[in-house]
PDB file of N, CA and C in Angstrom:
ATOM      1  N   UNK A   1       0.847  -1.183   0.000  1.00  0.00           N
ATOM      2  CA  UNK A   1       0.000   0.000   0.000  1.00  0.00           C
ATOM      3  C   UNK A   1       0.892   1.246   0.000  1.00  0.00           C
ATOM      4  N   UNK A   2       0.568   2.012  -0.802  1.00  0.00           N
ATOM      5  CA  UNK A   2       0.984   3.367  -0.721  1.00  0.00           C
ATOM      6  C   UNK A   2       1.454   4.266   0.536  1.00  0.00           C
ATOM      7  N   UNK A   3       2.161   4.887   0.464  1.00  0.00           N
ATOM      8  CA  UNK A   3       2.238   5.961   1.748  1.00  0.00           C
ATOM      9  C   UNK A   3       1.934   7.783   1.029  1.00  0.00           C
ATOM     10  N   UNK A   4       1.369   8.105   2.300  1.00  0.00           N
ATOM     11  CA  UNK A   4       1.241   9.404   2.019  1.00  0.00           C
ATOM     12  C   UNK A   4       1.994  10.502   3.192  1.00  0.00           C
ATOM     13  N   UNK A   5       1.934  11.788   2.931  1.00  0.00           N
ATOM     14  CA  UNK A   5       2.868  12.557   3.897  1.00  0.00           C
ATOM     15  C   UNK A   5       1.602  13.606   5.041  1.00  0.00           C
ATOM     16  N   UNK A   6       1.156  13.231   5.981  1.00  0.00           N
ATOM     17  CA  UNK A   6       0.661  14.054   6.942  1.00  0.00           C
ATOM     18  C   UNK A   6       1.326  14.850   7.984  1.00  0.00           C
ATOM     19  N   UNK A   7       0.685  15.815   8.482  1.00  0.00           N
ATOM     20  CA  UNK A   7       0.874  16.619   9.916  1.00  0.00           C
ATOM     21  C   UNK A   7       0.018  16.672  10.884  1.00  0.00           C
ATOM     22  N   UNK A   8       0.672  16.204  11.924  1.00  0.00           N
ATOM     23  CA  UNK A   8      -0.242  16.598  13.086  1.00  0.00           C
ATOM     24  C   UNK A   8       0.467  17.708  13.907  1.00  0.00           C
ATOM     25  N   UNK A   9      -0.563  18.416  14.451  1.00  0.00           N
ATOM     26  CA  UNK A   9      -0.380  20.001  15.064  1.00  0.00           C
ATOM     27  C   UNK A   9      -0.974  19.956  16.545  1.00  0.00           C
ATOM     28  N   UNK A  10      -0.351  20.597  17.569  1.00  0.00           N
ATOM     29  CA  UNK A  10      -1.107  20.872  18.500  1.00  0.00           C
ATOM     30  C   UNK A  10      -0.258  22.313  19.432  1.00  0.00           C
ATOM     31  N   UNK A  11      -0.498  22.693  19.961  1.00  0.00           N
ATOM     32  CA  UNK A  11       0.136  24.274  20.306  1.00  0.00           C
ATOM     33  C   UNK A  11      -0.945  24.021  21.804  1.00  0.00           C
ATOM     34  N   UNK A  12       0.079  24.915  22.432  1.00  0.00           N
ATOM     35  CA  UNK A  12      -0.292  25.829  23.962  1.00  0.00           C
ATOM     36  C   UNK A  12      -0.087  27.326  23.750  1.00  0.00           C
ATOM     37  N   UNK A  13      -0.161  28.099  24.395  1.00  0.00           N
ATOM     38  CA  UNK A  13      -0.012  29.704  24.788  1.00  0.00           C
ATOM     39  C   UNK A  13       1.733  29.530  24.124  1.00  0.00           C
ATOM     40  N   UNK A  14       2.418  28.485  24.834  1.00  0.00           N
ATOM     41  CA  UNK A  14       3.758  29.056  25.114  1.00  0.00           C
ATOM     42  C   UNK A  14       4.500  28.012  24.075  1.00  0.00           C
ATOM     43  N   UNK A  15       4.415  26.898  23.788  1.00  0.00           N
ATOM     44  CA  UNK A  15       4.903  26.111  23.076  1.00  0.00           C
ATOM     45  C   UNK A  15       3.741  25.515  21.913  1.00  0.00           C
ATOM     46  N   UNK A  16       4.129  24.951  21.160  1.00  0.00           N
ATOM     47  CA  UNK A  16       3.793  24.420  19.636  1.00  0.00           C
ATOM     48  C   UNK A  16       4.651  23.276  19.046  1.00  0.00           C
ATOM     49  N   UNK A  17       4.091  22.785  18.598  1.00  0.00           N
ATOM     50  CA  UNK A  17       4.659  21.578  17.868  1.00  0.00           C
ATOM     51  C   UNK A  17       3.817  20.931  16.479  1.00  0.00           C
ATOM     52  N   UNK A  18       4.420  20.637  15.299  1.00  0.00           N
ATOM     53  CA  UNK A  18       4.118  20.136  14.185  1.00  0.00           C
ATOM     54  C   UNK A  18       4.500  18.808  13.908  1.00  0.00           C
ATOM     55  N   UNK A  19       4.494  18.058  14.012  1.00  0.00           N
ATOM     56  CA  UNK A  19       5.249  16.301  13.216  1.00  0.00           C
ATOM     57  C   UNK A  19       4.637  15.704  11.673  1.00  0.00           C
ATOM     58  N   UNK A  20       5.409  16.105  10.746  1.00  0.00           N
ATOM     59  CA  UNK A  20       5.340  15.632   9.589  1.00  0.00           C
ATOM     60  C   UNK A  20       5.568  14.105   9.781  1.00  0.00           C
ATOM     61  N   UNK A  21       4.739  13.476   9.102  1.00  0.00           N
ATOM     62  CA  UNK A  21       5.386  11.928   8.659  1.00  0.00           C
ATOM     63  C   UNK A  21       4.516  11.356   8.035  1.00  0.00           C
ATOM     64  N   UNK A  22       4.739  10.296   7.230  1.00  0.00           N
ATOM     65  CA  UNK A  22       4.330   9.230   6.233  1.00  0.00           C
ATOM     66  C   UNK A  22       3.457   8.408   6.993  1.00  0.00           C
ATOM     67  N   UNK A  23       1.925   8.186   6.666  1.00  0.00           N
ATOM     68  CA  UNK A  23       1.121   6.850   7.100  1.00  0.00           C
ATOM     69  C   UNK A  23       1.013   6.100   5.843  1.00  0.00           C
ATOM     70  N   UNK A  24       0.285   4.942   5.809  1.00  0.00           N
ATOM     71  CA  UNK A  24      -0.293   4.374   5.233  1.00  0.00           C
ATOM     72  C   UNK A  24      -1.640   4.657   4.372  1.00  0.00           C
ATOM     73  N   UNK A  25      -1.953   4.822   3.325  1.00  0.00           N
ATOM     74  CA  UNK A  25      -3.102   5.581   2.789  1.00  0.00           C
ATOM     75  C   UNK A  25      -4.128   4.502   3.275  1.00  0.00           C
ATOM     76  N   UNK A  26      -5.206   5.831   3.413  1.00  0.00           N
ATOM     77  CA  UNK A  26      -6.264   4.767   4.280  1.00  0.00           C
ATOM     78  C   UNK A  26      -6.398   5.025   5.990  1.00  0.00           C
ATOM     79  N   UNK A  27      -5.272   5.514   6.308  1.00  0.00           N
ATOM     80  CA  UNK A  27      -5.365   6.192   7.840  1.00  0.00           C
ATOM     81  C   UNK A  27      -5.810   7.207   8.401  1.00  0.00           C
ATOM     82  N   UNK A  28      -6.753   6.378   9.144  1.00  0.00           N
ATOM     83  CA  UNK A  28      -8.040   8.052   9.989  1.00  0.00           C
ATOM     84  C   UNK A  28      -7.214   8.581  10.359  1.00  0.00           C
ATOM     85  N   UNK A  29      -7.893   9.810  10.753  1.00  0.00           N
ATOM     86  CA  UNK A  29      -7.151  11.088  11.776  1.00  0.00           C
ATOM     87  C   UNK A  29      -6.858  10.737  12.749  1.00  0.00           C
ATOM     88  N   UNK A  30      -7.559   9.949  13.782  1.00  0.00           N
ATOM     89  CA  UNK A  30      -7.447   9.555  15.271  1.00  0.00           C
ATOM     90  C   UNK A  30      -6.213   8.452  15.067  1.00  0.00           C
ATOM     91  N   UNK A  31      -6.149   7.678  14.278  1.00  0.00           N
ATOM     92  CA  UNK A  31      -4.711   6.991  13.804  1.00  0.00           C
ATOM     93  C   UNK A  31      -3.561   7.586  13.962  1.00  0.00           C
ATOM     94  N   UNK A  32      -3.783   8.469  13.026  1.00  0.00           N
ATOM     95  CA  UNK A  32      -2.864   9.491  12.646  1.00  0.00           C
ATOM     96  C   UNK A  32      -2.559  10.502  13.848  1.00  0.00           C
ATOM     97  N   UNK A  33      -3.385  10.972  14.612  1.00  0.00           N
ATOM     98  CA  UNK A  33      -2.814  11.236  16.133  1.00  0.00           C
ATOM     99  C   UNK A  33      -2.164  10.923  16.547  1.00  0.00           C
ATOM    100  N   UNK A  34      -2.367   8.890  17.059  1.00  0.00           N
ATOM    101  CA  UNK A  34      -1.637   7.926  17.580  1.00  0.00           C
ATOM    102  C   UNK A  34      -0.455   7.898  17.637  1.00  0.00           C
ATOM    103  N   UNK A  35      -0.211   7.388  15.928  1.00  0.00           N
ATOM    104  CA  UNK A  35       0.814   7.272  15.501  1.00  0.00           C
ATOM    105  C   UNK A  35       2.051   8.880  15.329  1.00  0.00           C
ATOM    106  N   UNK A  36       1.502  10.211  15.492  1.00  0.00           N
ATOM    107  CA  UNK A  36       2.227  10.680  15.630  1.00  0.00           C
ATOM    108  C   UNK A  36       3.378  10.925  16.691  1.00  0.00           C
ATOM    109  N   UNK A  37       3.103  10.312  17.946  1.00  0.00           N
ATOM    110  CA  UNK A  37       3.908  10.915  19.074  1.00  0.00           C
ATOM    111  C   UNK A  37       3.519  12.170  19.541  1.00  0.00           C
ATOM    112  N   UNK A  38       2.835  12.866  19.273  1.00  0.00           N
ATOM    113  CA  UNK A  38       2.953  14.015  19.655  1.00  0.00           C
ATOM    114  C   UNK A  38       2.834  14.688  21.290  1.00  0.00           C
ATOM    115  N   UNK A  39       2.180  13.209  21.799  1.00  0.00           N
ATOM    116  CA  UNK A  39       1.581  13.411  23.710  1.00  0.00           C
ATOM    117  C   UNK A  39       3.325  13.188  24.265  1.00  0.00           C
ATOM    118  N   UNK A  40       4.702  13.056  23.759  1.00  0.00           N
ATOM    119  CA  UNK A  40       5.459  13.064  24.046  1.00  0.00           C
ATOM    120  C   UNK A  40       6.275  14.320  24.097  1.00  0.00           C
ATOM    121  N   UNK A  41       5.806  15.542  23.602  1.00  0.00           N
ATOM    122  CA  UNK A  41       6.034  16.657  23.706  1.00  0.00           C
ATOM    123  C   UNK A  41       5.157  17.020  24.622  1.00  0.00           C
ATOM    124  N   UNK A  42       3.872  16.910  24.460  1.00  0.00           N
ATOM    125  CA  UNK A  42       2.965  17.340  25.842  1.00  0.00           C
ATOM    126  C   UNK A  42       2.438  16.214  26.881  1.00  0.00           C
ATOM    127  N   UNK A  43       3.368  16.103  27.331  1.00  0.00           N
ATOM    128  CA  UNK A  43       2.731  14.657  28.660  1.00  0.00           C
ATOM    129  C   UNK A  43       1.575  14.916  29.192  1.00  0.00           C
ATOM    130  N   UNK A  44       0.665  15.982  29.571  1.00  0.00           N
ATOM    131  CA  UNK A  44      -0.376  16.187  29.837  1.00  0.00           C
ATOM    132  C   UNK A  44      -1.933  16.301  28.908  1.00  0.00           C
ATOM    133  N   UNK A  45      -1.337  16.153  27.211  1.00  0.00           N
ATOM    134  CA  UNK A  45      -1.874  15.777  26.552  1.00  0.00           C
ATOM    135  C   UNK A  45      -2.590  13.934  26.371  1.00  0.00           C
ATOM    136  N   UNK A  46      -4.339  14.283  26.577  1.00  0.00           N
ATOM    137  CA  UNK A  46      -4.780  13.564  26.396  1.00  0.00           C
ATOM    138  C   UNK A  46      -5.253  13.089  25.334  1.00  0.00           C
ATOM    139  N   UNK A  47      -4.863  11.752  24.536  1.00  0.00           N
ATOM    140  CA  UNK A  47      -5.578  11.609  23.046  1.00  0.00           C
ATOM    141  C   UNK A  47      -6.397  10.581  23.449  1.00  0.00           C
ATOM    142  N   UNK A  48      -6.728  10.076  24.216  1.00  0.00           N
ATOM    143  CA  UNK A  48      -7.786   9.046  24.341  1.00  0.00           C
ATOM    144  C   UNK A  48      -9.337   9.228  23.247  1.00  0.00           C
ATOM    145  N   UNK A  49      -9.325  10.835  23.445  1.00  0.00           N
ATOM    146  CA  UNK A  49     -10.658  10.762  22.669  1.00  0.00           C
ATOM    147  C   UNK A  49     -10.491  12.559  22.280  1.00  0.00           C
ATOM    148  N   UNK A  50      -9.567  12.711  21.525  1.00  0.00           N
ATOM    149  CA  UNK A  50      -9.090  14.014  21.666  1.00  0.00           C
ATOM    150  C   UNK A  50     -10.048  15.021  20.345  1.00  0.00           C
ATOM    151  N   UNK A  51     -10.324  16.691  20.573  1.00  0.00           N
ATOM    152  CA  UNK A  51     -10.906  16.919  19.698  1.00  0.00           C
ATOM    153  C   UNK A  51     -10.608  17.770  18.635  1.00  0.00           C
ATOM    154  N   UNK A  52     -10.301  17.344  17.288  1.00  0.00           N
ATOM    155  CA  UNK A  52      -9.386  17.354  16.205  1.00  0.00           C
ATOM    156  C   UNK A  52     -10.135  17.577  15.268  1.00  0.00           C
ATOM    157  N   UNK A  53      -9.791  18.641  14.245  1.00  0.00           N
ATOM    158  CA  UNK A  53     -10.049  19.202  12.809  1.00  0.00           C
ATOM    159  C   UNK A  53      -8.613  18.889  11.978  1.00  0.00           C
ATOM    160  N   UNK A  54      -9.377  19.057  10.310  1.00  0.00           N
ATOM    161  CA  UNK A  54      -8.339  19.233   9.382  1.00  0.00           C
ATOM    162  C   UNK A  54      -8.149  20.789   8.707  1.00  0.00           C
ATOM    163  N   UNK A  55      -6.617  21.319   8.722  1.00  0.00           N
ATOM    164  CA  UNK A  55      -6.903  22.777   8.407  1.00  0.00           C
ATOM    165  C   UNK A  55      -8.379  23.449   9.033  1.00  0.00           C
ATOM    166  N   UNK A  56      -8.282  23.461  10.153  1.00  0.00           N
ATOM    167  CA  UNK A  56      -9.324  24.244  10.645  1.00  0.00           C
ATOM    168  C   UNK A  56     -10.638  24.088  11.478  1.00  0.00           C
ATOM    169  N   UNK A  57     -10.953  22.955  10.052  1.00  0.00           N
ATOM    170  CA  UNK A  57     -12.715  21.986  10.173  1.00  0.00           C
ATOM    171  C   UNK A  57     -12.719  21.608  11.359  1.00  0.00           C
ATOM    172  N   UNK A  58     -13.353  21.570  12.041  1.00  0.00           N
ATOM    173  CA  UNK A  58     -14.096  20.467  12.848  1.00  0.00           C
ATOM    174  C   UNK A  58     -14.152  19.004  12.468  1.00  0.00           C
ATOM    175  N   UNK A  59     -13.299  18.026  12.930  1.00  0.00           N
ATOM    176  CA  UNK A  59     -13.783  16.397  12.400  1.00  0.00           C
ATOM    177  C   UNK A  59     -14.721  16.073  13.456  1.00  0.00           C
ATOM    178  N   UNK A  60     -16.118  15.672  13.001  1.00  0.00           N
ATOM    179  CA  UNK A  60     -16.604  14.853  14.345  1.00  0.00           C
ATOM    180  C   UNK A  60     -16.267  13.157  14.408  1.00  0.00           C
ATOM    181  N   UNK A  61     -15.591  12.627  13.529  1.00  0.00           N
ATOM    182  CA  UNK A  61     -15.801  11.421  13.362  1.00  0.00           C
ATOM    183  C   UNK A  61     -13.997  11.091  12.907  1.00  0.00           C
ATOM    184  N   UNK A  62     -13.296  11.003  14.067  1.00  0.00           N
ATOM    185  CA  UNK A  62     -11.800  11.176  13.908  1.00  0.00           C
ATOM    186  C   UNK A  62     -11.327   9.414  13.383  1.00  0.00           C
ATOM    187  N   UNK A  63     -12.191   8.684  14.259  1.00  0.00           N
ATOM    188  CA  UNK A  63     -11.833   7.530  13.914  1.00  0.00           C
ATOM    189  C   UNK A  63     -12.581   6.742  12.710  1.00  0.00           C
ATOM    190  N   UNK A  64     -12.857   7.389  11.844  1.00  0.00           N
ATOM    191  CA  UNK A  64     -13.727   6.896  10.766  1.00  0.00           C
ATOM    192  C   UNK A  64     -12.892   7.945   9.188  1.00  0.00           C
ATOM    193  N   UNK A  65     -12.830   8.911   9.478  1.00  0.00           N
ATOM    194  CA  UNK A  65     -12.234  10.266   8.705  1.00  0.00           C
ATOM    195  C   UNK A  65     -11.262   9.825   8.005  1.00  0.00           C
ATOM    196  N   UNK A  66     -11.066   9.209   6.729  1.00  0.00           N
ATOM    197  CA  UNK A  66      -9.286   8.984   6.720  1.00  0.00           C
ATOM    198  C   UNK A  66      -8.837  10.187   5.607  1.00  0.00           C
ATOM    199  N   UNK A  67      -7.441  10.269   6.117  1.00  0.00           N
ATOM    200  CA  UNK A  67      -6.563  11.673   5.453  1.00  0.00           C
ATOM    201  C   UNK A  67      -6.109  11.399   4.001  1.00  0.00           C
ATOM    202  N   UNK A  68      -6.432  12.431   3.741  1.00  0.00           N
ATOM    203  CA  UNK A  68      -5.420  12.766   2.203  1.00  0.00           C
ATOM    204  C   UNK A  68      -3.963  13.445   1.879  1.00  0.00           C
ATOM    205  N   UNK A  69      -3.278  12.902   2.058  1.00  0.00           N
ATOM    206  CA  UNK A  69      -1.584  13.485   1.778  1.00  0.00           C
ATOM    207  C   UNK A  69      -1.946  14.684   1.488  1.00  0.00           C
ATOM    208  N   UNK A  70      -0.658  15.525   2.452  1.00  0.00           N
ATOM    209  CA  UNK A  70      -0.664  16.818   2.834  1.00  0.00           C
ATOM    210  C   UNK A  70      -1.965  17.631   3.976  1.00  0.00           C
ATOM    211  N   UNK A  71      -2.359  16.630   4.033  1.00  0.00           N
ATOM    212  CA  UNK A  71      -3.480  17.385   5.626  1.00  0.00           C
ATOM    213  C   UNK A  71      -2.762  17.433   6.557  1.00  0.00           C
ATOM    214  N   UNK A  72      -3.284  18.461   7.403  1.00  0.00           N
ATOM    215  CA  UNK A  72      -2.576  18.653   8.633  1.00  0.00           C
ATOM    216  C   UNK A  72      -3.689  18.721   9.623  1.00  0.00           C
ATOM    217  N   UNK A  73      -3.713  17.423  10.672  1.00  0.00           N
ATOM    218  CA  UNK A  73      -4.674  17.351  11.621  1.00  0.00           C
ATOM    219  C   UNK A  73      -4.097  18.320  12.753  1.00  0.00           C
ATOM    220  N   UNK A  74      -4.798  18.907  13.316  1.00  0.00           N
ATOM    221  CA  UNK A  74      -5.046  20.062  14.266  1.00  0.00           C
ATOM    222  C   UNK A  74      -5.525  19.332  15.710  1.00  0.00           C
ATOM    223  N   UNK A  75      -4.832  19.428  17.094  1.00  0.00           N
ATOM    224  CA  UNK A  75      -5.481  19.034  18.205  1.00  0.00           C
ATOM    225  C   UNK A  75      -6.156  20.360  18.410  1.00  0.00           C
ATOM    226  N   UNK A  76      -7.440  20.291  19.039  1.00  0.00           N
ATOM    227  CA  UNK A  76      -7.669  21.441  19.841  1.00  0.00           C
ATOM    228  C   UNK A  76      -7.760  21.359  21.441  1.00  0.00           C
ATOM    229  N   UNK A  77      -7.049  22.371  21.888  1.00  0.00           N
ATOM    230  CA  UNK A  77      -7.604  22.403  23.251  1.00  0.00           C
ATOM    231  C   UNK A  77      -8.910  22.742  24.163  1.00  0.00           C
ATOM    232  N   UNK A  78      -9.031  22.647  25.058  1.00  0.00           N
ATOM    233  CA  UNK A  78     -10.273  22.846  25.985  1.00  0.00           C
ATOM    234  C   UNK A  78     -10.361  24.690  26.142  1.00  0.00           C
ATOM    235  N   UNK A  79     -11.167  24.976  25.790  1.00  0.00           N
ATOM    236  CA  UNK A  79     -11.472  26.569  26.530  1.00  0.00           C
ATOM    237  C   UNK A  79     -11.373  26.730  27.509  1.00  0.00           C
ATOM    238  N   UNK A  80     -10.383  27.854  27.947  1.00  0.00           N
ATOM    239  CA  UNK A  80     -10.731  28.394  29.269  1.00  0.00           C
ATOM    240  C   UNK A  80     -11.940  29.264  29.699  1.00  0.00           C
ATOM    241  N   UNK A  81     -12.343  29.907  28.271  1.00  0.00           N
ATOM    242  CA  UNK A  81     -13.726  31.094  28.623  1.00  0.00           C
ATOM    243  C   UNK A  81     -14.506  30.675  27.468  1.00  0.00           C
ATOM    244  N   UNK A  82     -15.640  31.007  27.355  1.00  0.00           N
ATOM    245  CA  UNK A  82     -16.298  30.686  26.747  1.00  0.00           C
ATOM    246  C   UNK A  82     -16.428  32.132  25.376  1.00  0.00           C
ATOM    247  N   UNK A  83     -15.980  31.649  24.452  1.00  0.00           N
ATOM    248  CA  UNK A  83     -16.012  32.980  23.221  1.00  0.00           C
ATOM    249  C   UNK A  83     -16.906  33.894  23.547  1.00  0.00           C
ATOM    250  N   UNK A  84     -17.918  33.862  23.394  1.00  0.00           N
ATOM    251  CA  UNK A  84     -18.705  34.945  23.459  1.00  0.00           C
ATOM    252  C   UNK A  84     -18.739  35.898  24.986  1.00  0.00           C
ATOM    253  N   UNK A  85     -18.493  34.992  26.352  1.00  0.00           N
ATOM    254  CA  UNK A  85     -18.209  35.714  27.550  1.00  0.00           C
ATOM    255  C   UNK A  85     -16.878  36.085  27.232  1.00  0.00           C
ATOM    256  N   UNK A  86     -15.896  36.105  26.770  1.00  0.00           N
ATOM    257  CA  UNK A  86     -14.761  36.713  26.419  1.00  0.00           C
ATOM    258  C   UNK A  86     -15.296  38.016  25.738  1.00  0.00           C
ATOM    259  N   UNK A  87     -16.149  38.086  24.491  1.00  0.00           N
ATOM    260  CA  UNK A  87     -16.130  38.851  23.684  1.00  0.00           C
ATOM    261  C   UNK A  87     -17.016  40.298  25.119  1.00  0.00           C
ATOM    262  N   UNK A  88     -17.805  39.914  25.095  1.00  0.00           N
ATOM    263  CA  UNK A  88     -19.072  40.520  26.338  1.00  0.00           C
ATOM    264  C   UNK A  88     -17.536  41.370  27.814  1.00  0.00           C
ATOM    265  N   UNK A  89     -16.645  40.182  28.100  1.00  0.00           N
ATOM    266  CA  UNK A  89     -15.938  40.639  29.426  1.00  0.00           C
ATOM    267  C   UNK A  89     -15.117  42.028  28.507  1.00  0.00           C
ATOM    268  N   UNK A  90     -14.543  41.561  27.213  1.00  0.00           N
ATOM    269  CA  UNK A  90     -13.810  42.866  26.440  1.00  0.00           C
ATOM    270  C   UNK A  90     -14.700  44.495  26.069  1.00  0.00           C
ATOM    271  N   UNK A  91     -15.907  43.670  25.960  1.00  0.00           N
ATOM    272  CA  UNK A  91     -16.754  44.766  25.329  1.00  0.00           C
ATOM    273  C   UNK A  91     -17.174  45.573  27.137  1.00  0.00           C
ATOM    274  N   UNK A  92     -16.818  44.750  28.225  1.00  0.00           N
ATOM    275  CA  UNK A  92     -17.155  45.560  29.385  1.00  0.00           C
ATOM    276  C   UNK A  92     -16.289  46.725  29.608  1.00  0.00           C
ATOM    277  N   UNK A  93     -14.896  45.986  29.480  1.00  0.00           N
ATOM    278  CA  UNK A  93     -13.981  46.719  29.649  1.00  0.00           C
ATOM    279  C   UNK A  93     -13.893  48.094  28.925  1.00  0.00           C
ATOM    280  N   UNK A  94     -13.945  47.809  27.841  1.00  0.00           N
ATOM    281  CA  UNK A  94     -14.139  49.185  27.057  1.00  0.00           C
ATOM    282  C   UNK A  94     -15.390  50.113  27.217  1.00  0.00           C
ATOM    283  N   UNK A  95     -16.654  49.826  27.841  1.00  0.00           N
ATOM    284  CA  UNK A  95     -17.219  50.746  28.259  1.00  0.00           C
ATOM    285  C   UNK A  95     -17.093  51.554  29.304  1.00  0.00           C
ATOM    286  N   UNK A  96     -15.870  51.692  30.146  1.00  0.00           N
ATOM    287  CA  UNK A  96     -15.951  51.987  30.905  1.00  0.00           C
ATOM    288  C   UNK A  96     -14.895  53.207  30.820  1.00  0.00           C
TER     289      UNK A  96
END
């Protein structure tokens, strides 16, 4: 079987990390997590059931999804605030 070339991505405030590498064509995203290593840069990174887009998207279905050479799967992290109470706490600030 063929190989193709993916990225997986995941970033904090303070650090970031990318890992290029070759799967097997035919490999979901949640695979493709796996197999990246990447919870070895962040030990507190959980992939058990982690929640991941391609360039951007939203995947809801990581373990079903399979990649096309040159995607770059995206971890996302957990919110600390909720967008719109962010937007509302900024828009306080400035009225004042």
């Amino acid at each position: 079987m063929a190989k193709i070339r993916v990225e997986v991505a995941y970033a904090l405030p303070e650090k970031q990390k990318i890992v290029a590498f070759d799967v097997e064509e035919g490999c979901t995203v949640l695979e493709a997590v796996r197999l990246s290593n990447i919870d070895a840069f962040f030990p507190d990174l959980d992939l058990s059931a982690p929640k991941v887009g391609i360039f951007g998207k939203a995947v809801r279905k990581p373990e079903e999804q399979v990649l096309k050479a040159g995607e770059r799967v995206e971890i996302y992290r957990e919110l600390k605030v909720d967008p719109k109470q962010a937007r509302a706490n900024r828009a306080a600030k400035t009225d004042k």
